[in-house]
C-alpha atoms as a PDB file:
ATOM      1  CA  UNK A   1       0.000   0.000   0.000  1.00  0.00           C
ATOM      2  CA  UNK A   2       1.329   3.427  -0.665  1.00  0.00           C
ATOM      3  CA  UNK A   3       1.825   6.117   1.847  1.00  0.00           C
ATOM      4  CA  UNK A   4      -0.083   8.567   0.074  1.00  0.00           C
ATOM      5  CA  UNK A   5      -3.556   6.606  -0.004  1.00  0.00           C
ATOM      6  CA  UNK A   6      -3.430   5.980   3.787  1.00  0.00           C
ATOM      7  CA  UNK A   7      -5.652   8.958   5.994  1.00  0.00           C
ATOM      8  CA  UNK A   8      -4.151  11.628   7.563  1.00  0.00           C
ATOM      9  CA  UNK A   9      -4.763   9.521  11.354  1.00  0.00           C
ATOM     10  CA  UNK A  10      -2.897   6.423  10.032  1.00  0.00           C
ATOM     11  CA  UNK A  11      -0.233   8.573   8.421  1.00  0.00           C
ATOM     12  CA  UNK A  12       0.267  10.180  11.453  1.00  0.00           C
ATOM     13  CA  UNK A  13       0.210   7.258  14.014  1.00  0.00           C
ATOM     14  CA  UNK A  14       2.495   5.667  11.490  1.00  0.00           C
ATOM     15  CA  UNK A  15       4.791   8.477  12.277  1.00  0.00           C
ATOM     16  CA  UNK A  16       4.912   8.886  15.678  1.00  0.00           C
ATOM     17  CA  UNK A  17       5.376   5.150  15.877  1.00  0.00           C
ATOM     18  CA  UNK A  18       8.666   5.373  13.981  1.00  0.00           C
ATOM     19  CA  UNK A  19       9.734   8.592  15.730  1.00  0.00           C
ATOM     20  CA  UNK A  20       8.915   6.601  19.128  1.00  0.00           C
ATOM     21  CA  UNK A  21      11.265   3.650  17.716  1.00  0.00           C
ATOM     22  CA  UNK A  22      13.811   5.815  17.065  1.00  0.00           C
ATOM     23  CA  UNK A  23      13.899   7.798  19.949  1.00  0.00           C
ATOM     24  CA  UNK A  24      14.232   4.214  22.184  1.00  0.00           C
ATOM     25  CA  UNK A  25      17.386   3.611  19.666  1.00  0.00           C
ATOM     26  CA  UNK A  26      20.829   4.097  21.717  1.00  0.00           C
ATOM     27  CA  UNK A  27      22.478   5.873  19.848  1.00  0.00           C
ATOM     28  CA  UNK A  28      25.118   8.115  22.096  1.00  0.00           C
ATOM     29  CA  UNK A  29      27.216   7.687  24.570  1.00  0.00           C
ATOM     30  CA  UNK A  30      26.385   7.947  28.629  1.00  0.00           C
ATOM     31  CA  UNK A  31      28.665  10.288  30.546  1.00  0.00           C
ATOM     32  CA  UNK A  32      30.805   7.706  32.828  1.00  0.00           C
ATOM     33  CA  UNK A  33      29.992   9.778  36.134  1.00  0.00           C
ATOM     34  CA  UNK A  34      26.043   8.910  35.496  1.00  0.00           C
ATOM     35  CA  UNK A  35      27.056   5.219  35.591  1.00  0.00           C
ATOM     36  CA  UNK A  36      28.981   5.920  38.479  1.00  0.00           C
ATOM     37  CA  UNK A  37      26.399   8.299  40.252  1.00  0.00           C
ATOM     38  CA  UNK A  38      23.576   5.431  39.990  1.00  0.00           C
ATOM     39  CA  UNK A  39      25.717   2.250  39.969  1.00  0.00           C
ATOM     40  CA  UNK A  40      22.652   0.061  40.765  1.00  0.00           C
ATOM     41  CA  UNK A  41      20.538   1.613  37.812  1.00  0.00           C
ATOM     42  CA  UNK A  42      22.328   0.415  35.338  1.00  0.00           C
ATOM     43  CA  UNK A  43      24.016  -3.158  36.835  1.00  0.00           C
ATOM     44  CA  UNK A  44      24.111  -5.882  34.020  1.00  0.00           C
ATOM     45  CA  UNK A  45      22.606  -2.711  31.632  1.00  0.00           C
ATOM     46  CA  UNK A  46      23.981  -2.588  27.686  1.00  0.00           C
ATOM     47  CA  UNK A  47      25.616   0.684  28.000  1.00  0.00           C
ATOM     48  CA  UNK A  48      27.518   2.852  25.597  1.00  0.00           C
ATOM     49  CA  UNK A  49      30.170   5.200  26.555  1.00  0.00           C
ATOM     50  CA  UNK A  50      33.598   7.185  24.796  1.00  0.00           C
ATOM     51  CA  UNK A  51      36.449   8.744  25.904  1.00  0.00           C
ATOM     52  CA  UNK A  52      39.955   9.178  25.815  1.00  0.00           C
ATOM     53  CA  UNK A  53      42.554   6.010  26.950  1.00  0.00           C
ATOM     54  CA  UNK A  54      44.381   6.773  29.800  1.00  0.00           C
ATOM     55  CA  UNK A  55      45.997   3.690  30.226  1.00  0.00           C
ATOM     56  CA  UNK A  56      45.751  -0.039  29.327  1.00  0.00           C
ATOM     57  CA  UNK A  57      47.152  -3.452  29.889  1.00  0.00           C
ATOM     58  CA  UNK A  58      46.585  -6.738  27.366  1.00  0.00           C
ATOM     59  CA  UNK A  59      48.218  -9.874  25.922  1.00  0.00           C
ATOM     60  CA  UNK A  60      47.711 -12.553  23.454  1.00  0.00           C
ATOM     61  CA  UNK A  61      43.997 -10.794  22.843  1.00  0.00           C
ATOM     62  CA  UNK A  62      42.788 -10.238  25.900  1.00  0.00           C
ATOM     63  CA  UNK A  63      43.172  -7.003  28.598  1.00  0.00           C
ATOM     64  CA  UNK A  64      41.584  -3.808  30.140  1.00  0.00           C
ATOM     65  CA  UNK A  65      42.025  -0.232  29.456  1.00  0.00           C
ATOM     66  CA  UNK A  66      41.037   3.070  31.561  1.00  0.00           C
ATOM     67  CA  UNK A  67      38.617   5.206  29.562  1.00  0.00           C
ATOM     68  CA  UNK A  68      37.964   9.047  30.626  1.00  0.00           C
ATOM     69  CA  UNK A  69      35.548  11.299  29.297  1.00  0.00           C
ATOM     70  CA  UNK A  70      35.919  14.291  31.247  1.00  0.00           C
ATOM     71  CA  UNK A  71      33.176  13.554  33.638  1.00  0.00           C
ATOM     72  CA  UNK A  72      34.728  10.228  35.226  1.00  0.00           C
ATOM     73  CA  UNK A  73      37.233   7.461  34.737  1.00  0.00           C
ATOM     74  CA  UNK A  74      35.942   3.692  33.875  1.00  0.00           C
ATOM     75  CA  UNK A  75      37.981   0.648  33.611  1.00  0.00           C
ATOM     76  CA  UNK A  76      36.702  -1.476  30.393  1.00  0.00           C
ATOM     77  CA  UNK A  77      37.591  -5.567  30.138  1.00  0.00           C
ATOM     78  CA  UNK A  78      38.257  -6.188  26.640  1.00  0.00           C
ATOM     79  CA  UNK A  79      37.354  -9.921  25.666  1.00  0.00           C
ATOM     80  CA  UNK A  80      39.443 -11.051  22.821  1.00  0.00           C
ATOM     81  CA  UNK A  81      39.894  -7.952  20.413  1.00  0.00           C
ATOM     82  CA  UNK A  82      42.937  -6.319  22.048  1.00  0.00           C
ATOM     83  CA  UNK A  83      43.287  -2.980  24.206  1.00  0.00           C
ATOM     84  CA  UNK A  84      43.548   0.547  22.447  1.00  0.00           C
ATOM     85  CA  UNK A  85      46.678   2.256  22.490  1.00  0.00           C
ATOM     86  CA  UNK A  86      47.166   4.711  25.226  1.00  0.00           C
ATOM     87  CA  UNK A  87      45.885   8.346  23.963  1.00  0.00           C
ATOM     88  CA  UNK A  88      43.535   6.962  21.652  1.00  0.00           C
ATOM     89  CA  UNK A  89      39.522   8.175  21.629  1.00  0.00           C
ATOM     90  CA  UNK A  90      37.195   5.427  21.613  1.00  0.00           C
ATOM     91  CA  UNK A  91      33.754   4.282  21.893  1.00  0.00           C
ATOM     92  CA  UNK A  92      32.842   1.449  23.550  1.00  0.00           C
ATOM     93  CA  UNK A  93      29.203  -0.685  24.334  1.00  0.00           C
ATOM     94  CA  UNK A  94      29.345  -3.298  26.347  1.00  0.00           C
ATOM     95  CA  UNK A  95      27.954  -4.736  29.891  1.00  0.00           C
ATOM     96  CA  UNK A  96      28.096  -1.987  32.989  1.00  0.00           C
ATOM     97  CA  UNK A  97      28.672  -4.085  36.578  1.00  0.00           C
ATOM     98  CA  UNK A  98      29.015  -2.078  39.615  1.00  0.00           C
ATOM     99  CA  UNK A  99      31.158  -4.350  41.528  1.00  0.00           C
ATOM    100  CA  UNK A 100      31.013  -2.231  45.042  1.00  0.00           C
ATOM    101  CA  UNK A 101      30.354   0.665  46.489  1.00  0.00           C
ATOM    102  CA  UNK A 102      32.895   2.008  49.775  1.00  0.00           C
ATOM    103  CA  UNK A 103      31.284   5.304  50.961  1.00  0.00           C
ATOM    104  CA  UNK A 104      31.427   7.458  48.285  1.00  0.00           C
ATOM    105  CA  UNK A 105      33.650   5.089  45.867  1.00  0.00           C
ATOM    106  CA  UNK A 106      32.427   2.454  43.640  1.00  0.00           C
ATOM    107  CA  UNK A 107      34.556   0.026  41.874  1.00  0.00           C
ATOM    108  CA  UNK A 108      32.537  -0.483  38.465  1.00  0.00           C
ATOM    109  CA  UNK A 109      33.538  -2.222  35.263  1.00  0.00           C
ATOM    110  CA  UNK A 110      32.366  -2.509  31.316  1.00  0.00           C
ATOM    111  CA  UNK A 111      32.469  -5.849  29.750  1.00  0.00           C
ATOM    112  CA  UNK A 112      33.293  -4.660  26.082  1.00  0.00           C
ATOM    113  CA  UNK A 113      30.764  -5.865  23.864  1.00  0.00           C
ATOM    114  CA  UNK A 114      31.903  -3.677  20.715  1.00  0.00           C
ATOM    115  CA  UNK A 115      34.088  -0.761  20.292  1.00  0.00           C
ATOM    116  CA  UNK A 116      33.501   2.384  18.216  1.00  0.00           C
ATOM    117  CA  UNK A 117      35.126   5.553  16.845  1.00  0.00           C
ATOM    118  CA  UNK A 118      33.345   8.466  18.785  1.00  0.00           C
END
């Protein structure tokens, strides 16, 4: 059926459906210190987050990298596709897991899923 033949109240639930879909679509990145603000709200979440490497660690595959984006500092686990170089601006999505919280610190992690360029 063609767009055009359909009434103006089908057309226009037809587009607030898709602008509802794509408004649910993640498509930028979380500042780190909301993650780290609200640990518990986003546990075991698909997050997506980018910043600058500030340091990393890896062999044979495998490693973890430090990831600032000017609002916070978030170590990522990378799971097979090797750590960025040191300096580098990257995106990443993956897994958020608070791990703890001690008073005001919380020790939280990203289990890379899928890295991007910011």
């Amino acid at each position: 059926m063609h767009f055009a033949i359909l009434s103006p109240t089908v057309r226009r639930a037809t587009l607030i459906l898709a602008l509802a879909g794509l408004a649910g679509c993640k498509s930028s990145a979380t500042p780190i210190k909301t993650l780290l603000d609200d640990p518990s709200r986003f546990d075991k979440q698909t997050v997506r987050v980018a910043g600058e490497v500030t340091g990393s660690i890896g062999a044979l595959g495998y490693g973890a990298y430090s990831l600032d984006d000017g609002t916070g500092s978030l170590a990522v686990v990378s799971q097979g596709g090797g750590v960025p170089r040191q300096g580098a601006r990257v995106g990443v999505e993956g897994t958020f897991r608070s791990a703890y919280m001690l008073g005001t610190e919380t020790a939280a992690v990203l289990l890379e899923k899928r890295r991007f360029t910011p």
